[in-house]
N, C-alpha and C. Protein backbone atom coordinates (compact mmCIF):
# COMPACT_ATOMS: atom_id res chain seq x y z
N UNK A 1 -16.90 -15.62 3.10
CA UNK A 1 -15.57 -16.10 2.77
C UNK A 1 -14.85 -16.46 4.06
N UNK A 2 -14.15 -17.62 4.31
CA UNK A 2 -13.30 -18.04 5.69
C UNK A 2 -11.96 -18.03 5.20
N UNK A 3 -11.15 -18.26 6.22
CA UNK A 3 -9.51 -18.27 6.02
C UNK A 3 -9.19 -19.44 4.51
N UNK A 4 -10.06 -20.41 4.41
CA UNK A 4 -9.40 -21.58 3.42
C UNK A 4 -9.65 -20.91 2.28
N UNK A 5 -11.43 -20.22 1.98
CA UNK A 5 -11.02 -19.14 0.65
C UNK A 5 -10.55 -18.48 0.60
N UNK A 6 -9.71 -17.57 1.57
CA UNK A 6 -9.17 -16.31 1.19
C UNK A 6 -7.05 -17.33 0.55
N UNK A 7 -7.24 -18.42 1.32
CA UNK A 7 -6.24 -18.93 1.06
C UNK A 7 -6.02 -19.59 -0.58
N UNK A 8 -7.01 -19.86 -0.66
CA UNK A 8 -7.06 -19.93 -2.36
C UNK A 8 -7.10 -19.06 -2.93
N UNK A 9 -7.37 -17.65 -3.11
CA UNK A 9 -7.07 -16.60 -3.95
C UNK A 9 -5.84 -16.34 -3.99
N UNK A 10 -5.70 -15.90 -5.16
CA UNK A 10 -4.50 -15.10 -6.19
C UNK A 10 -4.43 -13.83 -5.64
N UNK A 11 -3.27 -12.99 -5.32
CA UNK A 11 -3.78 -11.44 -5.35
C UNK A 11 -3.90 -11.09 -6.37
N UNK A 12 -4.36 -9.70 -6.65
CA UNK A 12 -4.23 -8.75 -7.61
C UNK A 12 -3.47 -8.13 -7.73
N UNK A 13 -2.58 -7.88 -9.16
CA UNK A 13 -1.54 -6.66 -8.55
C UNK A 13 -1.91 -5.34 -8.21
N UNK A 14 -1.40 -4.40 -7.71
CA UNK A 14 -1.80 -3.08 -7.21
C UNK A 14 -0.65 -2.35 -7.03
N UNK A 15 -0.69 -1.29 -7.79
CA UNK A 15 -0.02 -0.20 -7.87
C UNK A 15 -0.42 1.27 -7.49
N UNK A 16 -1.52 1.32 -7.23
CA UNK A 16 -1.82 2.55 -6.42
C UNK A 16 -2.86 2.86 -6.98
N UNK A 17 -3.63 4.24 -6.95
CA UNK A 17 -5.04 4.59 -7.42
C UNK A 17 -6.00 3.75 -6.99
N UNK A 18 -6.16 3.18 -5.77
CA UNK A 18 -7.36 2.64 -5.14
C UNK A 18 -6.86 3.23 -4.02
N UNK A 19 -8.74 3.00 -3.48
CA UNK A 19 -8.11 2.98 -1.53
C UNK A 19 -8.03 2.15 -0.99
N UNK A 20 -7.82 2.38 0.18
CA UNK A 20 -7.34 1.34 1.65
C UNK A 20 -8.83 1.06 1.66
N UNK A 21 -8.62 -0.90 2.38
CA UNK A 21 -9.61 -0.88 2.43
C UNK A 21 -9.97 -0.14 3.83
N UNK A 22 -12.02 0.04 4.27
CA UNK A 22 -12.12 0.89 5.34
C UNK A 22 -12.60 -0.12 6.63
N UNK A 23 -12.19 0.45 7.61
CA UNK A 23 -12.49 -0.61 8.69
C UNK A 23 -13.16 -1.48 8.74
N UNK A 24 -14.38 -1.00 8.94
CA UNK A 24 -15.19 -2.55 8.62
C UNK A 24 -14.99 -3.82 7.70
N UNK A 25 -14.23 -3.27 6.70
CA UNK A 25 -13.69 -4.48 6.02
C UNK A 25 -12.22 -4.42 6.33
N UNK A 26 -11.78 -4.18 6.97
CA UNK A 26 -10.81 -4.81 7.94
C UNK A 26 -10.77 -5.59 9.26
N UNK A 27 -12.01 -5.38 9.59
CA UNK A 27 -12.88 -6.00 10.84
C UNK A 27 -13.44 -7.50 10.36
N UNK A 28 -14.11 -7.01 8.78
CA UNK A 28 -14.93 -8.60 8.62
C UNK A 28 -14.04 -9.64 7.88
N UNK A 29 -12.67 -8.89 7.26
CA UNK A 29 -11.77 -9.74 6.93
C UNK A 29 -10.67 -10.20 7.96
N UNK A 30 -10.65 -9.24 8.93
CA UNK A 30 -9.41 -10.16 9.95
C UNK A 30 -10.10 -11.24 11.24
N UNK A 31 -11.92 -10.96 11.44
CA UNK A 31 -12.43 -12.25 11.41
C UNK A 31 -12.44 -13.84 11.17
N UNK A 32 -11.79 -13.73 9.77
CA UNK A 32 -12.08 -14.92 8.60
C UNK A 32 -10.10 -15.37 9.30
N UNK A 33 -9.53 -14.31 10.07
CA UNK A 33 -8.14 -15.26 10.61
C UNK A 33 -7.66 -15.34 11.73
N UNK A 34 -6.89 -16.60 11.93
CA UNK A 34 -6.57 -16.98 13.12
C UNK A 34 -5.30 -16.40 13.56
N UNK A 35 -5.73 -15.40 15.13
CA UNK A 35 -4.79 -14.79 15.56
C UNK A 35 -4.03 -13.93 14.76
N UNK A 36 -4.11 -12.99 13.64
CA UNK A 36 -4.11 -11.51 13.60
C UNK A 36 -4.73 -10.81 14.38
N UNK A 37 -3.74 -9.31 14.34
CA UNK A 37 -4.45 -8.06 15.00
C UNK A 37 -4.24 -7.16 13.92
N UNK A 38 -4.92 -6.07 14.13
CA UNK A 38 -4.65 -4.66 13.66
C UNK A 38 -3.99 -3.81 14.21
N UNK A 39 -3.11 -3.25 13.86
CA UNK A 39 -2.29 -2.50 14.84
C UNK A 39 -1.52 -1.43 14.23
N UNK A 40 -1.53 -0.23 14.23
CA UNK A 40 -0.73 0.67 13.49
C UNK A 40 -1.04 0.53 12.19
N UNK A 41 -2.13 0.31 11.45
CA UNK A 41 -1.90 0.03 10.49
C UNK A 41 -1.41 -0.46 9.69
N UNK A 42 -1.36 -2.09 10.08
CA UNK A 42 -0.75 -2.88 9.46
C UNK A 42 -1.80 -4.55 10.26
N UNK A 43 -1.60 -5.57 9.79
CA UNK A 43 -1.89 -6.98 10.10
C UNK A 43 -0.85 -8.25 10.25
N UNK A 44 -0.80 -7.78 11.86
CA UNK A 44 0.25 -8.47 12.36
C UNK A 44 0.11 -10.17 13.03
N UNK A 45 0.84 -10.85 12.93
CA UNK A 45 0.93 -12.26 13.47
C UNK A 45 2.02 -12.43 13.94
N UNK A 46 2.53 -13.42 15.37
CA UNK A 46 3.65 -13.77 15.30
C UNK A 46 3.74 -15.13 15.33
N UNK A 47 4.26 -16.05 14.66
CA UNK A 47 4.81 -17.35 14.80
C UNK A 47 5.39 -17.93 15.58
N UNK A 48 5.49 -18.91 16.35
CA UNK A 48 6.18 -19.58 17.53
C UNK A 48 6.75 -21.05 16.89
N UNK A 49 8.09 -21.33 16.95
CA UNK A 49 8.62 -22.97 16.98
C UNK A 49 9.60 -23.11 17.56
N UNK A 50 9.73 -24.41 18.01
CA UNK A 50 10.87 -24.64 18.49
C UNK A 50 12.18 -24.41 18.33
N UNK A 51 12.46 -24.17 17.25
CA UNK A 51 13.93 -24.28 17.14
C UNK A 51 14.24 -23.26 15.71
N UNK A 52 15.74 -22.70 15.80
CA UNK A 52 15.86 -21.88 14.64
C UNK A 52 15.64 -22.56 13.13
N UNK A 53 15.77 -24.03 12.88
CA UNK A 53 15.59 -24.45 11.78
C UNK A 53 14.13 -23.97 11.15
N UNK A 54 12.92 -24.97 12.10
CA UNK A 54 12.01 -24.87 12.09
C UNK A 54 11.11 -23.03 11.52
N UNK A 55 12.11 -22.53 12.57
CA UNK A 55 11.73 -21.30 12.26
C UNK A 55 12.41 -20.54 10.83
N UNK A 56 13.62 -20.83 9.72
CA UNK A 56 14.04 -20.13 8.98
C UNK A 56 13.45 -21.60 7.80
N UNK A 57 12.93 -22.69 8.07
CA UNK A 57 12.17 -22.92 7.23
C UNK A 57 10.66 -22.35 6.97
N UNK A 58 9.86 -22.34 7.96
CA UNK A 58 8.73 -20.88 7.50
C UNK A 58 9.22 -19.47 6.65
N UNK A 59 10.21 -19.09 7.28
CA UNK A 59 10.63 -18.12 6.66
C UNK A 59 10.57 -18.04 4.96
N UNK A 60 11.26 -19.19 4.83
CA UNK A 60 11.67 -19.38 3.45
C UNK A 60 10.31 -20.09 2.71
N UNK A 61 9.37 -20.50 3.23
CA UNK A 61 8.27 -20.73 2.88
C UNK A 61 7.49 -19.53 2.27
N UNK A 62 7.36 -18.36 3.51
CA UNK A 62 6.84 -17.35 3.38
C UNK A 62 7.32 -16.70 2.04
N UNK A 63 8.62 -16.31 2.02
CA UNK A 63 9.03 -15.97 0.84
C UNK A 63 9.07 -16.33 -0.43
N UNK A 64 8.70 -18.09 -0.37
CA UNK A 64 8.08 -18.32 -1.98
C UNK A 64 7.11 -17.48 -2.42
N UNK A 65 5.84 -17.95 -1.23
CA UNK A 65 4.56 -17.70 -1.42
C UNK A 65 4.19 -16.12 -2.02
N UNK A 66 5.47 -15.22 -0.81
CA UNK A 66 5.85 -13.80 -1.49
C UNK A 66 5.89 -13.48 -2.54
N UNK A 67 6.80 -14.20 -3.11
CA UNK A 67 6.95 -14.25 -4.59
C UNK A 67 6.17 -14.78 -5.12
N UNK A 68 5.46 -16.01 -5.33
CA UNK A 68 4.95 -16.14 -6.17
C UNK A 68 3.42 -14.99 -6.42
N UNK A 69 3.25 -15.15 -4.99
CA UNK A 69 1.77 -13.64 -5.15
C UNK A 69 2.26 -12.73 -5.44
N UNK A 70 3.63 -12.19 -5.10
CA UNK A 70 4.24 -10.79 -5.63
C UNK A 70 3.75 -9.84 -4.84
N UNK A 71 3.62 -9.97 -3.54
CA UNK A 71 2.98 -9.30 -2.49
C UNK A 71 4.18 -9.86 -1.11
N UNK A 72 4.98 -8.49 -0.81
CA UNK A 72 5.76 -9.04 0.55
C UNK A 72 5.69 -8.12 2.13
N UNK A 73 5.45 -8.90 2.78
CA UNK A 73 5.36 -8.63 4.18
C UNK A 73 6.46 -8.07 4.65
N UNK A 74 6.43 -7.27 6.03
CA UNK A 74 8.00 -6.92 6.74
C UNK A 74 7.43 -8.06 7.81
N UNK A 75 9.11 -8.97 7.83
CA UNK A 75 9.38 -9.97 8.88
C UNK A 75 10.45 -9.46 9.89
N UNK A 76 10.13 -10.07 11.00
CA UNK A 76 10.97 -9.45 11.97
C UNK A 76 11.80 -11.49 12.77
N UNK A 77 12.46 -11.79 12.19
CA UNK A 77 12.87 -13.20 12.50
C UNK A 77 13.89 -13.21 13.85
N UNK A 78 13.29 -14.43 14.96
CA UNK A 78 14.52 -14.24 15.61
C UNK A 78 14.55 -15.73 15.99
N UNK A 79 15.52 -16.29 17.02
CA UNK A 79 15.65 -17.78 17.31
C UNK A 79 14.64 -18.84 17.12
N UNK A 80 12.90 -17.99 17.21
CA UNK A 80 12.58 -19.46 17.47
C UNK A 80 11.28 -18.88 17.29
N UNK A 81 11.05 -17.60 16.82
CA UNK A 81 9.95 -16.71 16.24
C UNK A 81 10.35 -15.92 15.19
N UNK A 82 8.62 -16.05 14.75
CA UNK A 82 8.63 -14.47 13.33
C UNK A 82 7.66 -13.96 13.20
N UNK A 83 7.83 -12.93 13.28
CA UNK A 83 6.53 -11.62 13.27
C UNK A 83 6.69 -11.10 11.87
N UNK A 84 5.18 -11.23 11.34
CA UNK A 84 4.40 -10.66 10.18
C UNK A 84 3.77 -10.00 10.26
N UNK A 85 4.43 -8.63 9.23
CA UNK A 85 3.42 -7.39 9.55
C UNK A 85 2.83 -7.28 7.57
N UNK A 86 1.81 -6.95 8.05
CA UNK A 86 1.41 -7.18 5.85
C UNK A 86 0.80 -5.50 6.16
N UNK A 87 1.08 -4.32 4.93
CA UNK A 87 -0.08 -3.91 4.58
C UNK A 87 0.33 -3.52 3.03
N UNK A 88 -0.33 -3.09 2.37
CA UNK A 88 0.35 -2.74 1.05
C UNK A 88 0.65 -1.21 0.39
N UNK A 89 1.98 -0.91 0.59
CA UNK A 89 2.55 0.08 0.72
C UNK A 89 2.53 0.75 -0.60
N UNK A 90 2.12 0.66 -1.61
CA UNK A 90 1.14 0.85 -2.95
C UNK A 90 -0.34 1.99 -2.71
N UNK A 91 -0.57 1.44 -1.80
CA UNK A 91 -1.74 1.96 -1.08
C UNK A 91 -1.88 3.00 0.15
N UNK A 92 -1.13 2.61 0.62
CA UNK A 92 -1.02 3.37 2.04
C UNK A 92 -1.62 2.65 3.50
N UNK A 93 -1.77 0.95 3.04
CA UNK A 93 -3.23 0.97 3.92
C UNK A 93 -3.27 -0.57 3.78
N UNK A 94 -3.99 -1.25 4.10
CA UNK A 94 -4.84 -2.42 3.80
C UNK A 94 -5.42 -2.67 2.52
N UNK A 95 -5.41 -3.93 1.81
CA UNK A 95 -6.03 -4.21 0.60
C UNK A 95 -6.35 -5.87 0.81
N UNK A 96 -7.10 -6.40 -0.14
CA UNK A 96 -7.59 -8.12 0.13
C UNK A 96 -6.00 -8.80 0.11
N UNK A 97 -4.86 -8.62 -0.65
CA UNK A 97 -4.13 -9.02 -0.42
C UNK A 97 -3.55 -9.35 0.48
N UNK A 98 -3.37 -8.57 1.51
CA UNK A 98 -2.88 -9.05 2.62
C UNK A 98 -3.59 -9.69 3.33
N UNK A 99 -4.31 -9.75 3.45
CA UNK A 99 -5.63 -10.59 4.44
C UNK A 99 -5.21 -12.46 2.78
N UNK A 100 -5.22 -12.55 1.82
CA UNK A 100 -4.88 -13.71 1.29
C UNK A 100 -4.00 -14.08 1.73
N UNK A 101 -2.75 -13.19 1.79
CA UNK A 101 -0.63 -13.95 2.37
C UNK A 101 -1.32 -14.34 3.54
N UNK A 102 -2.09 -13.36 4.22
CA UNK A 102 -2.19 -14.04 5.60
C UNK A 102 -2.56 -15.41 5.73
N UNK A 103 -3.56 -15.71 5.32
CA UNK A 103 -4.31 -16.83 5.04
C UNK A 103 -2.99 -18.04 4.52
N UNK A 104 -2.63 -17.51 3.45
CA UNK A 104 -1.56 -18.36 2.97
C UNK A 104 -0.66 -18.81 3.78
N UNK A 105 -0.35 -17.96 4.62
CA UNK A 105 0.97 -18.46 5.82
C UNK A 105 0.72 -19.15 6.87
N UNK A 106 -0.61 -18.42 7.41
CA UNK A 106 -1.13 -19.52 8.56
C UNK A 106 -1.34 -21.11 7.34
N UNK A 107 -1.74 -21.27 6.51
CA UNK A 107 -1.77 -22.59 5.82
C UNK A 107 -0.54 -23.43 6.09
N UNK A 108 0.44 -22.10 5.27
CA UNK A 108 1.93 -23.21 5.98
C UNK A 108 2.08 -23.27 6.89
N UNK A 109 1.89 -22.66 7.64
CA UNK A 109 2.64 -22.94 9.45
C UNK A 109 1.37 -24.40 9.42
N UNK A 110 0.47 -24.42 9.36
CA UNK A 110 -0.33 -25.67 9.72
C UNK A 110 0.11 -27.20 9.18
N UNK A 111 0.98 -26.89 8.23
CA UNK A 111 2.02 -28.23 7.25
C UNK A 111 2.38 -28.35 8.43
């Protein structure tokens, strides 16, 4: 699976009673994307544009996509950047979902 399939999946919803996924599949899924890390337990990116427009239109991108998967990230927005942290707090941990928004957002930032 590469970043364009994980960008075509739907999440699943998830409400708890699974686990996190375990490293290695946090390893072979943050592979499949461009420029994530792992860090604290969570899958972080930060975004770079020129200008605050540019940048609170991703924003508001992100947040369709939020919604419509029903899966939301903590953003940290400032002049001319935004940092995405995904994990799913349902869980405690990592799940395929977040590794999909991811996918999904790097898509938009590439519009």
């Amino acid at each position: 699976m590469t970043a364009p399939d994980l960008a075509h999946q739907k999440c699943k919803p998830c409400e708890g009673g699974v686990a996190p996924l375990r490293p290695q599949e946090v390893t072979r899924l943050l592979q499949q994307l461009d420029g994530w890390e792992y860090r604290d337990g969570v899958i972080t990116k930060t975004y770079e544009f020129r200008n605050y427009y540019q940048t609170m239109a991703f924003v508001n991108g992100a947040a369709w996509i939020s919604h419509r998967e029903d899966h939301h990230p903590d953003m940290t927005v400032g002049y001319s950047r935004c940092r995405v942290d995904y994990s799913t707090h349902a869980i405690g941990g990592l799940s395929e979902n977040d590794f999909i928004c991811a996918a999904k957002l790097d898509a938009l930032f590439s519009l």
